[in-house]
C-alpha atoms as a PDB file:
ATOM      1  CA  UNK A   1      68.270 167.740 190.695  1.00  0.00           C
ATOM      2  CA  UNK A   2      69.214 163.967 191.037  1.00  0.00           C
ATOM      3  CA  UNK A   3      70.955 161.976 188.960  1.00  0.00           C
ATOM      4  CA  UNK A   4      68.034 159.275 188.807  1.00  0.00           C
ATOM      5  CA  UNK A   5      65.727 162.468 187.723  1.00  0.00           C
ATOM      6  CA  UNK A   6      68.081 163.210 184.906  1.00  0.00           C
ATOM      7  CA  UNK A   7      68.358 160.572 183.919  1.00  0.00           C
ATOM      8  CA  UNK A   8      64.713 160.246 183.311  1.00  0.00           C
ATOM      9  CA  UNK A   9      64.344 163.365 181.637  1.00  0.00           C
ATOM     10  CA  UNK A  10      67.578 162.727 179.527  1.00  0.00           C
ATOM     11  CA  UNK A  11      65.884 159.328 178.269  1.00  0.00           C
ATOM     12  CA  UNK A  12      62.468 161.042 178.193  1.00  0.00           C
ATOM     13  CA  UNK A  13      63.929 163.933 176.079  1.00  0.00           C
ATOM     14  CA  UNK A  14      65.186 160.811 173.722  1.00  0.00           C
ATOM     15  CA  UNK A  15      62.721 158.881 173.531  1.00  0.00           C
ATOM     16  CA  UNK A  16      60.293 162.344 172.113  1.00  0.00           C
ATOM     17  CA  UNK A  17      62.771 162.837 169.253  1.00  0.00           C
ATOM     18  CA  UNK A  18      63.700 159.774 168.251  1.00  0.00           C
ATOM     19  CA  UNK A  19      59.830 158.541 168.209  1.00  0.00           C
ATOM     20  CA  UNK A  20      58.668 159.761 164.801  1.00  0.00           C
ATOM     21  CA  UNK A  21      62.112 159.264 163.417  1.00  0.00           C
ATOM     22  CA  UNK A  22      61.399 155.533 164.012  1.00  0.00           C
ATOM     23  CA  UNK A  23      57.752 154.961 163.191  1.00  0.00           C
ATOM     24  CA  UNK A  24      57.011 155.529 159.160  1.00  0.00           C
ATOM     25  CA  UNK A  25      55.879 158.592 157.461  1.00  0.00           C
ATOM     26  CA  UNK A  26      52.248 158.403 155.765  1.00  0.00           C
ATOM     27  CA  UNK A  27      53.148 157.676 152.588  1.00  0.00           C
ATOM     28  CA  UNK A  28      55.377 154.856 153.106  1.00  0.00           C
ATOM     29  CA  UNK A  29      52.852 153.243 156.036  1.00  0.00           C
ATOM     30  CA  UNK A  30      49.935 153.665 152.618  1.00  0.00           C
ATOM     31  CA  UNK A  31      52.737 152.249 150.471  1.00  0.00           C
ATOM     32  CA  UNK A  32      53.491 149.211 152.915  1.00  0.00           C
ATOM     33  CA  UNK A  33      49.698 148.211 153.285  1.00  0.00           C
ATOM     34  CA  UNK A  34      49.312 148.416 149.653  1.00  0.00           C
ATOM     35  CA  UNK A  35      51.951 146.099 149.112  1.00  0.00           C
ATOM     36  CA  UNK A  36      50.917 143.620 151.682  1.00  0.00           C
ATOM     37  CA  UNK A  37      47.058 143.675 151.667  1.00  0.00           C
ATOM     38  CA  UNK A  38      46.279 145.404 148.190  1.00  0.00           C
ATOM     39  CA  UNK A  39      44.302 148.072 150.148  1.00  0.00           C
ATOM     40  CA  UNK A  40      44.689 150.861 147.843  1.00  0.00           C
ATOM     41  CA  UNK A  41      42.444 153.667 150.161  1.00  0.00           C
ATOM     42  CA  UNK A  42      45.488 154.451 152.164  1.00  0.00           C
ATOM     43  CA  UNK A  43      47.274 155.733 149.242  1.00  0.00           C
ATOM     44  CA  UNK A  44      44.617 157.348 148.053  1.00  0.00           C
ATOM     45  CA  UNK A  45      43.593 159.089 151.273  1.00  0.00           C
ATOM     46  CA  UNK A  46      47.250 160.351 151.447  1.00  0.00           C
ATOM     47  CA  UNK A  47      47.228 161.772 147.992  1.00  0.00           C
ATOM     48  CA  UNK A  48      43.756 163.403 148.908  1.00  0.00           C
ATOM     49  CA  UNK A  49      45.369 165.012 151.748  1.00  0.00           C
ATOM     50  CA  UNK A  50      47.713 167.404 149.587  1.00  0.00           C
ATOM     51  CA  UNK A  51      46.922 170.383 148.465  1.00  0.00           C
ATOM     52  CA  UNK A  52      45.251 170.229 144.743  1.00  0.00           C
ATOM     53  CA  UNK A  53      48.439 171.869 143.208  1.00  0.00           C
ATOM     54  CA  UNK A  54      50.362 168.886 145.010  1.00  0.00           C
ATOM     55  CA  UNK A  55      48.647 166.068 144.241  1.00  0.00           C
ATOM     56  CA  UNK A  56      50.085 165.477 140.306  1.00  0.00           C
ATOM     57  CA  UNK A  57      53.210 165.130 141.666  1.00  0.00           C
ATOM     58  CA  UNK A  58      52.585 162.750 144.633  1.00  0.00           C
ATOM     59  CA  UNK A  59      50.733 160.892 142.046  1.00  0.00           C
ATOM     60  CA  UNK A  60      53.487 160.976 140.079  1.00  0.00           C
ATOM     61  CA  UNK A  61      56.126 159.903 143.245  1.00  0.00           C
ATOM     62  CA  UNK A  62      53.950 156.826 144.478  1.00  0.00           C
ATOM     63  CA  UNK A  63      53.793 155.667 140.812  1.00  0.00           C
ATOM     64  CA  UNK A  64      57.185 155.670 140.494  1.00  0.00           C
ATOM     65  CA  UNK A  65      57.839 153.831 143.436  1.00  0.00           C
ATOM     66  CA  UNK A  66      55.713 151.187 142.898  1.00  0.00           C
ATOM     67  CA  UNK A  67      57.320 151.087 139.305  1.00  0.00           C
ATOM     68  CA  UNK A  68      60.475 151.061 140.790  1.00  0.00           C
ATOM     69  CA  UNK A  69      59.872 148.664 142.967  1.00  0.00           C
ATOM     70  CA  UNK A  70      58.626 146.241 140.400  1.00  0.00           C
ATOM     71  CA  UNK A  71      54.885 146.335 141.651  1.00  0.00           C
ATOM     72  CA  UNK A  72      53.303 146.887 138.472  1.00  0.00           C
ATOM     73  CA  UNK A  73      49.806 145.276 139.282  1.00  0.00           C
ATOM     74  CA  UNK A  74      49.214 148.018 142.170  1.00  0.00           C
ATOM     75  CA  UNK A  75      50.411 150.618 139.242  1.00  0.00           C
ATOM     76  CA  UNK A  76      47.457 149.536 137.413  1.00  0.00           C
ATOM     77  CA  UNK A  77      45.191 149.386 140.039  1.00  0.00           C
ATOM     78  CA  UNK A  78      46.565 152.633 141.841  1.00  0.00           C
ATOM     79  CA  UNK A  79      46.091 154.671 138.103  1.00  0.00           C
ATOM     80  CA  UNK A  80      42.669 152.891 137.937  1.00  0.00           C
ATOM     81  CA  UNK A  81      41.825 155.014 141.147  1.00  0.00           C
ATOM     82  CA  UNK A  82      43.598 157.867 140.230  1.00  0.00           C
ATOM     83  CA  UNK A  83      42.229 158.945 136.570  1.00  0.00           C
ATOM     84  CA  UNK A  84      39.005 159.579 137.340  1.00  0.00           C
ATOM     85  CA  UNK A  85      40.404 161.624 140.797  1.00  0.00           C
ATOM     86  CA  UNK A  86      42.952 163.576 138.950  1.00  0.00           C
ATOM     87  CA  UNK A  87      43.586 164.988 134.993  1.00  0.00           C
ATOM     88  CA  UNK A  88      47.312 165.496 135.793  1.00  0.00           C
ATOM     89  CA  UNK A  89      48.712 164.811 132.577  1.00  0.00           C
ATOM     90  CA  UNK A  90      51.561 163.008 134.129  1.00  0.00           C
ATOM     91  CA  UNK A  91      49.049 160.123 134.421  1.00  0.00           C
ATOM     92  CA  UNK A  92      48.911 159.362 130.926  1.00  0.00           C
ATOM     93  CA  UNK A  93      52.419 159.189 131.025  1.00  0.00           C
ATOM     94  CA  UNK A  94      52.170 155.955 133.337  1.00  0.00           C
ATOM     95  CA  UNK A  95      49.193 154.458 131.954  1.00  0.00           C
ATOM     96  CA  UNK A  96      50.876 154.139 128.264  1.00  0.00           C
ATOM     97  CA  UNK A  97      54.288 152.420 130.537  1.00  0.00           C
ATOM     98  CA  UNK A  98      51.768 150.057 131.951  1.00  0.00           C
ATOM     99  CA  UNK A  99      50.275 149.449 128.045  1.00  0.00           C
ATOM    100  CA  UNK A 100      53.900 149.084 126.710  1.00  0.00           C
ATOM    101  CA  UNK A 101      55.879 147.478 129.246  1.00  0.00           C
ATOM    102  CA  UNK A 102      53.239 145.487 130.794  1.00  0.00           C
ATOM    103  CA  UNK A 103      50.824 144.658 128.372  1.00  0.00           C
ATOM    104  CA  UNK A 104      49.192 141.465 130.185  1.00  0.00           C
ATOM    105  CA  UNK A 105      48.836 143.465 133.414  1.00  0.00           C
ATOM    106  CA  UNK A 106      47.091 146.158 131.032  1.00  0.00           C
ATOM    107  CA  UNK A 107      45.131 143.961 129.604  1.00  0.00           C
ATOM    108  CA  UNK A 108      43.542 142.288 132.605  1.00  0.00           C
ATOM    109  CA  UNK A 109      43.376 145.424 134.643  1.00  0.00           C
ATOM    110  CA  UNK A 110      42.600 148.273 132.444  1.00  0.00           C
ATOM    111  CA  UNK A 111      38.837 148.330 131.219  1.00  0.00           C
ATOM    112  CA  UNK A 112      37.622 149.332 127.952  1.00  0.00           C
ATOM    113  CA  UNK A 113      35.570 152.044 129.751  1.00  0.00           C
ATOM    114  CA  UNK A 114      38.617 153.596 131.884  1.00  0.00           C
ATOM    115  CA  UNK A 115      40.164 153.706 128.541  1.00  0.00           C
ATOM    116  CA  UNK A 116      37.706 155.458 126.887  1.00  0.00           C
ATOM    117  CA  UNK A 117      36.921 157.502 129.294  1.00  0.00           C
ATOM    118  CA  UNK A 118      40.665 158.327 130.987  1.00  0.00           C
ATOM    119  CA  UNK A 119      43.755 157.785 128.133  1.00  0.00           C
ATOM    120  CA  UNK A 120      44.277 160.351 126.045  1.00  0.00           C
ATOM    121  CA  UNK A 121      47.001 158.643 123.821  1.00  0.00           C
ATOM    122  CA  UNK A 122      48.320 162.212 122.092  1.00  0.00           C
ATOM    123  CA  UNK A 123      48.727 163.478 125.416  1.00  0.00           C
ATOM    124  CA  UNK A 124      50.668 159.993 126.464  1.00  0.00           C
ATOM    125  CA  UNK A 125      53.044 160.230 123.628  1.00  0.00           C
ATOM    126  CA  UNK A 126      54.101 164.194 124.384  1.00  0.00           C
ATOM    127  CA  UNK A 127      55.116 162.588 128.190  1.00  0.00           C
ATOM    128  CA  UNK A 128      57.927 161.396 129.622  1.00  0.00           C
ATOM    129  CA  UNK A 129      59.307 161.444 132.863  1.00  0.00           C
ATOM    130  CA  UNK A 130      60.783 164.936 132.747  1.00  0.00           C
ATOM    131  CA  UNK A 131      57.026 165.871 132.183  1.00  0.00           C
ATOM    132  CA  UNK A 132      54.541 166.699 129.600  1.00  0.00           C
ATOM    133  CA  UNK A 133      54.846 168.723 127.214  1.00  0.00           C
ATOM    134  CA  UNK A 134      52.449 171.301 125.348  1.00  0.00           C
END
């Protein structure tokens, strides 16, 4: 074999591993276009792709990273689509930090109606975020 030829393979061989190393994972591509275009389906479509027993806690994970990351309008919107998706407890968790830490942002993004209809405040105040109990 000549040097030229492996060569080539040797960078080909590279360039097949390092590839998905390099280009983001699902979750953080939905998280990036959330953050720059307030498109919220990609998260959502990720979420939807776990299995049913998953999803609580990838709710859960994106939350918290947004939360983290100080984006507390798409933590609003994002529970907004994810209530009426999902009755993971761990929601209610989130949607009373929204109420209590960012009560504007509550109040301008969380409808009477998704109240009514989605926060269960007894179930909020048994939460935390080593889970939920009872």
């Amino acid at each position: 074999m000549s040097t030229t030829l492996m060569v080539a393979f040797g960078v080909a061989t590279v360039a097949l591993v390092a590839a998905p190393m390099v280009r983001p994972n699902p979750k953080k591509r939905a998280l990036a276009r959330a953050r720059h275009t307030g498109d919220l389906a990609p998260i959502v479509a990720f979420v939807e792709s776990r299995s049913a027993t998953g999803q609580a806690n990838t709710w859960d994970q994106l939350l918290g990273e947004l939360w983290r990351s100080y984006d507390r309008e798409l933590v609003a919107r994002l529970l907004m689509e994810a209530a009426p998706r999902c009755d993971a407890r761990i929601l209610q968790y989130w949607i009373l930090q929204v109420m209590n830490i960012e009560a504007e942002i509550a109040q301008e993004i969380f409808t009477p109606e998704f109240l009514f209809d989605h926060f269960k405040p007894e179930v909020a105040q048994s939460c935390g975020r080593c889970g939920c109990g009872g």
